[in-house]
C-alpha atoms as a PDB file:
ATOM      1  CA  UNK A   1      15.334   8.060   5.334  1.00  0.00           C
ATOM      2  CA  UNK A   2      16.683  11.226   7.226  1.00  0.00           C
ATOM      3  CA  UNK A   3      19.344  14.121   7.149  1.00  0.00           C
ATOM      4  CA  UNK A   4      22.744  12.723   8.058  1.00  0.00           C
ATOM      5  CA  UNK A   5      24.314  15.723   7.626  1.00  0.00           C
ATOM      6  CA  UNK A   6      23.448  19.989   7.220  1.00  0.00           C
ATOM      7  CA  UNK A   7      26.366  22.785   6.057  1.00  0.00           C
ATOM      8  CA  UNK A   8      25.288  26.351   4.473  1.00  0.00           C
ATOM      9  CA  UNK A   9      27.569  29.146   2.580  1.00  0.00           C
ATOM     10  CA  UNK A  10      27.588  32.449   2.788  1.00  0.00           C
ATOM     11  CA  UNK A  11      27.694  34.475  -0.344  1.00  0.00           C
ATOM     12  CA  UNK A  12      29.112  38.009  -1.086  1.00  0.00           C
ATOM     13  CA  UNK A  13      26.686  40.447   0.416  1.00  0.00           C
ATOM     14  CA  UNK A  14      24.360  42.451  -2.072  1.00  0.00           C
ATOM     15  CA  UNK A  15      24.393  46.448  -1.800  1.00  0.00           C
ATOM     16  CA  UNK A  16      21.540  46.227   0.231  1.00  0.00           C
ATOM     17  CA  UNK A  17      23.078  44.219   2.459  1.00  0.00           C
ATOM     18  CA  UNK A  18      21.215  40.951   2.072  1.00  0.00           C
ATOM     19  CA  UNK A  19      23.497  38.173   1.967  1.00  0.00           C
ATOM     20  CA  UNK A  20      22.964  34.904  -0.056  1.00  0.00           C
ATOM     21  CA  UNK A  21      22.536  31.528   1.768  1.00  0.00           C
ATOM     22  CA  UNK A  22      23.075  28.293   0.439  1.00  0.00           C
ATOM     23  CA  UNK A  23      22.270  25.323   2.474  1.00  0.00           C
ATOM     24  CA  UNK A  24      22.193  21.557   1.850  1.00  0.00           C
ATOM     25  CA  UNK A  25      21.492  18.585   3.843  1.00  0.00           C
ATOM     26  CA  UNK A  26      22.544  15.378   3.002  1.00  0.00           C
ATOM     27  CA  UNK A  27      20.056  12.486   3.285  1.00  0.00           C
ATOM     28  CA  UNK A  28      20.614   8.699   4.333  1.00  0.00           C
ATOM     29  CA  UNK A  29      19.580   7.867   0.188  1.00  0.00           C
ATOM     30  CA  UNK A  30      22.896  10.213  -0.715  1.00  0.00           C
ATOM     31  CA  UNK A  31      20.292  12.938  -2.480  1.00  0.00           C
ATOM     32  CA  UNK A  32      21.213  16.135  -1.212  1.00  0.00           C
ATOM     33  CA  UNK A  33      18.027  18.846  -0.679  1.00  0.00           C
ATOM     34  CA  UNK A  34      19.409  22.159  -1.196  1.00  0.00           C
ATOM     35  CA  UNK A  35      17.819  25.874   0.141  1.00  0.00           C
ATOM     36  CA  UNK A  36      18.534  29.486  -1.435  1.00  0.00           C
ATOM     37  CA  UNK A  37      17.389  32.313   0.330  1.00  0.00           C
ATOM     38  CA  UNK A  38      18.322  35.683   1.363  1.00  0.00           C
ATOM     39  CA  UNK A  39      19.449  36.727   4.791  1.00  0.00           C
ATOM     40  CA  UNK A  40      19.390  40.092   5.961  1.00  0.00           C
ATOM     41  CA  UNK A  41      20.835  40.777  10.004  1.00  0.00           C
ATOM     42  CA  UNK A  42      18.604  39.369  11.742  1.00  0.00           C
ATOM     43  CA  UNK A  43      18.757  35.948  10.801  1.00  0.00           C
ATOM     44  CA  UNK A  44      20.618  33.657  11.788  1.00  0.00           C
ATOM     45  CA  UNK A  45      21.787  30.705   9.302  1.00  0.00           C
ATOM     46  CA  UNK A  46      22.299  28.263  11.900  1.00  0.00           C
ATOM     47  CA  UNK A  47      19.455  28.166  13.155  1.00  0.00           C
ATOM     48  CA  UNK A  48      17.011  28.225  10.034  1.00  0.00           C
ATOM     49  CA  UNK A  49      19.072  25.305   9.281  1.00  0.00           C
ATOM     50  CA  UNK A  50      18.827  23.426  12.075  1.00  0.00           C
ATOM     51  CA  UNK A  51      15.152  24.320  12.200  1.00  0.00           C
ATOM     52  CA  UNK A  52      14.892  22.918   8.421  1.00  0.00           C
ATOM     53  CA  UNK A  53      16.650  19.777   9.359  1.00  0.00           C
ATOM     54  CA  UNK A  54      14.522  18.794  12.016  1.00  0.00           C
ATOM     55  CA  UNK A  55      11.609  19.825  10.125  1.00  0.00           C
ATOM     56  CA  UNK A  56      12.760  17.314   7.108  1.00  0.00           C
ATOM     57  CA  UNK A  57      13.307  14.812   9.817  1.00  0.00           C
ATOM     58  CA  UNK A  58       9.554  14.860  10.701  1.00  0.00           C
ATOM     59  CA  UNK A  59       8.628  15.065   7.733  1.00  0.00           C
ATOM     60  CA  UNK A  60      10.190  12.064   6.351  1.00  0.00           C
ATOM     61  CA  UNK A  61       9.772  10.186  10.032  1.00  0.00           C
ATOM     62  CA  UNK A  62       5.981  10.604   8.838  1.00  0.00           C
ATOM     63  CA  UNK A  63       6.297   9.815   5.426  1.00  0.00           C
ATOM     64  CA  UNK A  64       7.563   6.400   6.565  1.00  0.00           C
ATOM     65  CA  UNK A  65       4.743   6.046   8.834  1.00  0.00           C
ATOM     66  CA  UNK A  66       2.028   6.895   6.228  1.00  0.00           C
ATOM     67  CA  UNK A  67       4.093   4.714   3.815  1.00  0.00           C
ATOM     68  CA  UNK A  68       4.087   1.682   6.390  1.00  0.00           C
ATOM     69  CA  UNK A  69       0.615   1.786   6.990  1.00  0.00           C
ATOM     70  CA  UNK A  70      -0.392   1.627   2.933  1.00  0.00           C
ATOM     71  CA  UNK A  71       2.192  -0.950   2.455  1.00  0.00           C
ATOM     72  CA  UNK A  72      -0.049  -3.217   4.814  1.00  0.00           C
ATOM     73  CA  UNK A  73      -3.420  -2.141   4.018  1.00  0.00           C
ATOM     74  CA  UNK A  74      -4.470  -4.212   0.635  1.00  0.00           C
ATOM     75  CA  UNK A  75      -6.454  -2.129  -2.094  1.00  0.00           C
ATOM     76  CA  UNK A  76      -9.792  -3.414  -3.105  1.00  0.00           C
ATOM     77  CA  UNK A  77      -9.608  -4.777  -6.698  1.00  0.00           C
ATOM     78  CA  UNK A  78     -12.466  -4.938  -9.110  1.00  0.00           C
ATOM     79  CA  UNK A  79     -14.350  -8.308 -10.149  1.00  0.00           C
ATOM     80  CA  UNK A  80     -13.109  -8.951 -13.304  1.00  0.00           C
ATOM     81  CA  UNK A  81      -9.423  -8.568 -12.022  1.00  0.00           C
ATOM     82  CA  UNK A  82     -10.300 -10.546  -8.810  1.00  0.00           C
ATOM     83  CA  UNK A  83     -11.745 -13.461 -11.323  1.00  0.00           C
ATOM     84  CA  UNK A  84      -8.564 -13.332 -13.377  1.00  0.00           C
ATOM     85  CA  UNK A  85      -6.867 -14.055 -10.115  1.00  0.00           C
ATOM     86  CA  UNK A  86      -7.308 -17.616 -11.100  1.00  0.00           C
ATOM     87  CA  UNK A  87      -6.177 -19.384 -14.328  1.00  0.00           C
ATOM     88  CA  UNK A  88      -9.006 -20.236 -17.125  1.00  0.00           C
ATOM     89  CA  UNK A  89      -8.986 -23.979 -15.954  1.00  0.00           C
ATOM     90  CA  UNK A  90      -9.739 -22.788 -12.420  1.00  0.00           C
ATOM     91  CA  UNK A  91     -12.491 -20.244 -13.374  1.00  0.00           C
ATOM     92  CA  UNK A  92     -14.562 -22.896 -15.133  1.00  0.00           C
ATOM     93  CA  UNK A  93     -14.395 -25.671 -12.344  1.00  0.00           C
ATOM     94  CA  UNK A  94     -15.447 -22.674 -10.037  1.00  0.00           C
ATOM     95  CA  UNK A  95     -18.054 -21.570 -12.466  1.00  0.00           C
ATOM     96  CA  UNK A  96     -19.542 -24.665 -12.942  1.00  0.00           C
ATOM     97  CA  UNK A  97     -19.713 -25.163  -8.367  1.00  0.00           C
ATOM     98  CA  UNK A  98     -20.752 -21.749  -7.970  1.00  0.00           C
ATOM     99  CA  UNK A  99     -23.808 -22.249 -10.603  1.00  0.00           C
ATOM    100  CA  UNK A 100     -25.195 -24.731  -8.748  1.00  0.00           C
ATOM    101  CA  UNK A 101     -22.987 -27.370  -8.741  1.00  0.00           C
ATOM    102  CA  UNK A 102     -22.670 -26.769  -4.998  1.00  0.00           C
ATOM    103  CA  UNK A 103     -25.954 -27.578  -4.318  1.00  0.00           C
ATOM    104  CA  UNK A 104     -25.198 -31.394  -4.986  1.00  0.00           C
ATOM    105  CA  UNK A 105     -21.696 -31.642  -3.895  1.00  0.00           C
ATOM    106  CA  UNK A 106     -22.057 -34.326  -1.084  1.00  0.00           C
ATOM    107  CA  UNK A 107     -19.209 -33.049   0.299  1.00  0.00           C
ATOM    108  CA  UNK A 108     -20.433 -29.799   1.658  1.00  0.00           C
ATOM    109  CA  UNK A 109     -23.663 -29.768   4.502  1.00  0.00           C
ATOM    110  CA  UNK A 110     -26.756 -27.632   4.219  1.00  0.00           C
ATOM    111  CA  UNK A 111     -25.194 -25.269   6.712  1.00  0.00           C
ATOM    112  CA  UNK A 112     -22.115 -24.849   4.232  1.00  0.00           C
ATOM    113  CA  UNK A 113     -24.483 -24.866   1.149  1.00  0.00           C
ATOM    114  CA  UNK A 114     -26.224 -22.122   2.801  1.00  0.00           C
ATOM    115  CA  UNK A 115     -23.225 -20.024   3.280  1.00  0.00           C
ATOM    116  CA  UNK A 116     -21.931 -20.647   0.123  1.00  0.00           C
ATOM    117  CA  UNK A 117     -25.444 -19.230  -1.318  1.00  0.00           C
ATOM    118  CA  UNK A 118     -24.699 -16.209   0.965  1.00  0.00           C
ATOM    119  CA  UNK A 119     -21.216 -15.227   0.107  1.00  0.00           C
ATOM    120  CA  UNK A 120     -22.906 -15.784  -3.763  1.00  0.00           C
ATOM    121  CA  UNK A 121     -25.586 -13.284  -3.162  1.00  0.00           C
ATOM    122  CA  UNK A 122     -22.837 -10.927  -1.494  1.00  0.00           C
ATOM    123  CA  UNK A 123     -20.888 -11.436  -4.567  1.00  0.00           C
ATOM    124  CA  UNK A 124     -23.285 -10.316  -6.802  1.00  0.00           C
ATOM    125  CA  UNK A 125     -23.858  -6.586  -4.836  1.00  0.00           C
ATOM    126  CA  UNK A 126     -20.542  -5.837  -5.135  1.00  0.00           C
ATOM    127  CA  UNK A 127     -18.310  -3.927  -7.276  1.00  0.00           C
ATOM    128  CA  UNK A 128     -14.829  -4.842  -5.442  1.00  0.00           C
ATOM    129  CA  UNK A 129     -13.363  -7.626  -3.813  1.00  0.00           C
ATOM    130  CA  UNK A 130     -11.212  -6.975  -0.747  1.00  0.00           C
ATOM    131  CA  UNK A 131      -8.606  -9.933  -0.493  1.00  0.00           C
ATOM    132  CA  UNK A 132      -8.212  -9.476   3.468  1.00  0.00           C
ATOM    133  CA  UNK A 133     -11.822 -10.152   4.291  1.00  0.00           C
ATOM    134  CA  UNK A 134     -12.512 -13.024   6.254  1.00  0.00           C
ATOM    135  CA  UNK A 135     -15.296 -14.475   3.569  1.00  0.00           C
ATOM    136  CA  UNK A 136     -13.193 -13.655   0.679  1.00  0.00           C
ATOM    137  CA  UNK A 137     -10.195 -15.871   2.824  1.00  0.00           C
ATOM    138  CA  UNK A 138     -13.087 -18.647   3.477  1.00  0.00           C
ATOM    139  CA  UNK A 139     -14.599 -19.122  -0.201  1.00  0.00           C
ATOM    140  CA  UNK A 140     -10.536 -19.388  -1.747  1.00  0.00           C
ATOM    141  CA  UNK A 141      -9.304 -21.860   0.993  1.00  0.00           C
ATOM    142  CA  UNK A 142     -12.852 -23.744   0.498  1.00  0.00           C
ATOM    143  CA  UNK A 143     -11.865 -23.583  -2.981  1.00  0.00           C
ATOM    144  CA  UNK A 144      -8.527 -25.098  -2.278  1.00  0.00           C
ATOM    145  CA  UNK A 145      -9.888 -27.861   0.422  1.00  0.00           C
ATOM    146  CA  UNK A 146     -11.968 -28.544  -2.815  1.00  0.00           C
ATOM    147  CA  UNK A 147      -9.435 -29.032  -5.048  1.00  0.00           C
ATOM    148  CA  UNK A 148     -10.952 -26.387  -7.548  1.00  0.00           C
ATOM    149  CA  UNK A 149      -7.380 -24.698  -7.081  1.00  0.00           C
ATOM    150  CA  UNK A 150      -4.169 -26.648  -6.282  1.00  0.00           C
ATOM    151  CA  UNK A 151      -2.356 -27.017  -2.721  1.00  0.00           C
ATOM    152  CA  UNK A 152      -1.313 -23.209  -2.124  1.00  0.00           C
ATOM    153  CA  UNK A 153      -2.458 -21.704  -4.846  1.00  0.00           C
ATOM    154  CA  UNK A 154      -5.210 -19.533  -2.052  1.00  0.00           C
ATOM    155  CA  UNK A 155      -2.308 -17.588  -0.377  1.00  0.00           C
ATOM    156  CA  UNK A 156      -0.966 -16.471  -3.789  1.00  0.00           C
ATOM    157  CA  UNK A 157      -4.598 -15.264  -4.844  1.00  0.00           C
ATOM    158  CA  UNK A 158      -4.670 -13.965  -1.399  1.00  0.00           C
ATOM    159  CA  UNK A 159      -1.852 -11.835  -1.635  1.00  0.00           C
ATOM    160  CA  UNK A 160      -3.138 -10.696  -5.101  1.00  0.00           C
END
C-alpha cells in the first residue's frame, strides 16, 4: 500500500493569523489519511505535505516488509494443539508406535530406533512444537512413509 495521491486546503485565517490546514492523501486501499493543523507564516503547506507523504510511504514500505517477514516465519504451537494436528484415529496408531511399538517394528533399523528414542526424549522437554524444524519435518513424513497418516496428510500438518 502507498499514497497515490496528496491535496491540502486552506481555511479562513484566525485573528491571530494562524491559518487552518487540511490535508489528505489518498492511499492505493482508497482510505484517505487526513491532517489538521495550524499554520502560521512560516510554514509552508507544501512541503509538510510532501514531507508527510514520503514519510507514510516509508512507513508503509516497512510495514510490508515487517509484514512479509511474519507471514513466512511459522509460530510455535503448543503440544496439545500440535497433537490435535492429527485426527483421533491417527493419534492412537501414533500412540501406540511411539510407546514402544517402535522398538519392534521390523521395518525401522537400530540407527532409526535410536533416533526415534531421541526425537521422543526431545519431545518430552518441550513445551512447543515448531512445524519448520527439520526433526519435527522427519518424525511426520516417517509417520507418513509409515502409513500412521495417509499419502499427504504431513504437508497439511506441516503447514499447521
Amino acid at each position: 500500500m502507498n499514497v497515490i495521491s496528496s491535496s491540502f486546503q486552506l481555511g479562513v485565517a484566525q485573528a491571530d493569523g494562524r491559518v487552518p490546514v487540511i490535508e489528505a492523501h489518498v492511499m492505493s486501499d482508497g482510505h484517505v489519511m487526513r491532517f489538521e493543523y495550524l499554520k502560521d507564516s512560516s510554514v509552508d503547506p507544501a512541503l509538510v505535505m510532501n514531507n508527510r507523504k514520503d514519510y507514510i510511504n516509508e512507513k508503509l514500505a516497512a510495514d510490508d516488509v515487517a509484514n512479509a517477514v511474519a507471514r513466512s516465519v511459522k509460530v510455535p504451537i503448543p503440544k496439545y494443539d500440535f497433537r490435535h494436528l492429527f485426527t483421533e484415529a491417527e493419534r492412537t496408531l501414533i500412540d501406540d508406535f511411539n510407546n514402544g511399538g517402535y522398538l519392534t517394528d521390523n521395518r525401522l533399523t537400530a540407527a532409526q530406533k535410536d533416533k526415534i528414542a531421541l526425537a521422543l526424549a526431545d519431545y518430552e522437554v518441550t513445551d512447543f512444537i515448531h512445524l519448520d524444524n527439520p526433526d519435527t519435518i522427519a518424525v511426520i513424513t516417517m509417520f507418513e512413509a509409515l502409513g500412521f497418516i495417509a499419502s499427504g496428510r504431513a504437508q497439511v500438518i506441516l503447514n499447521g
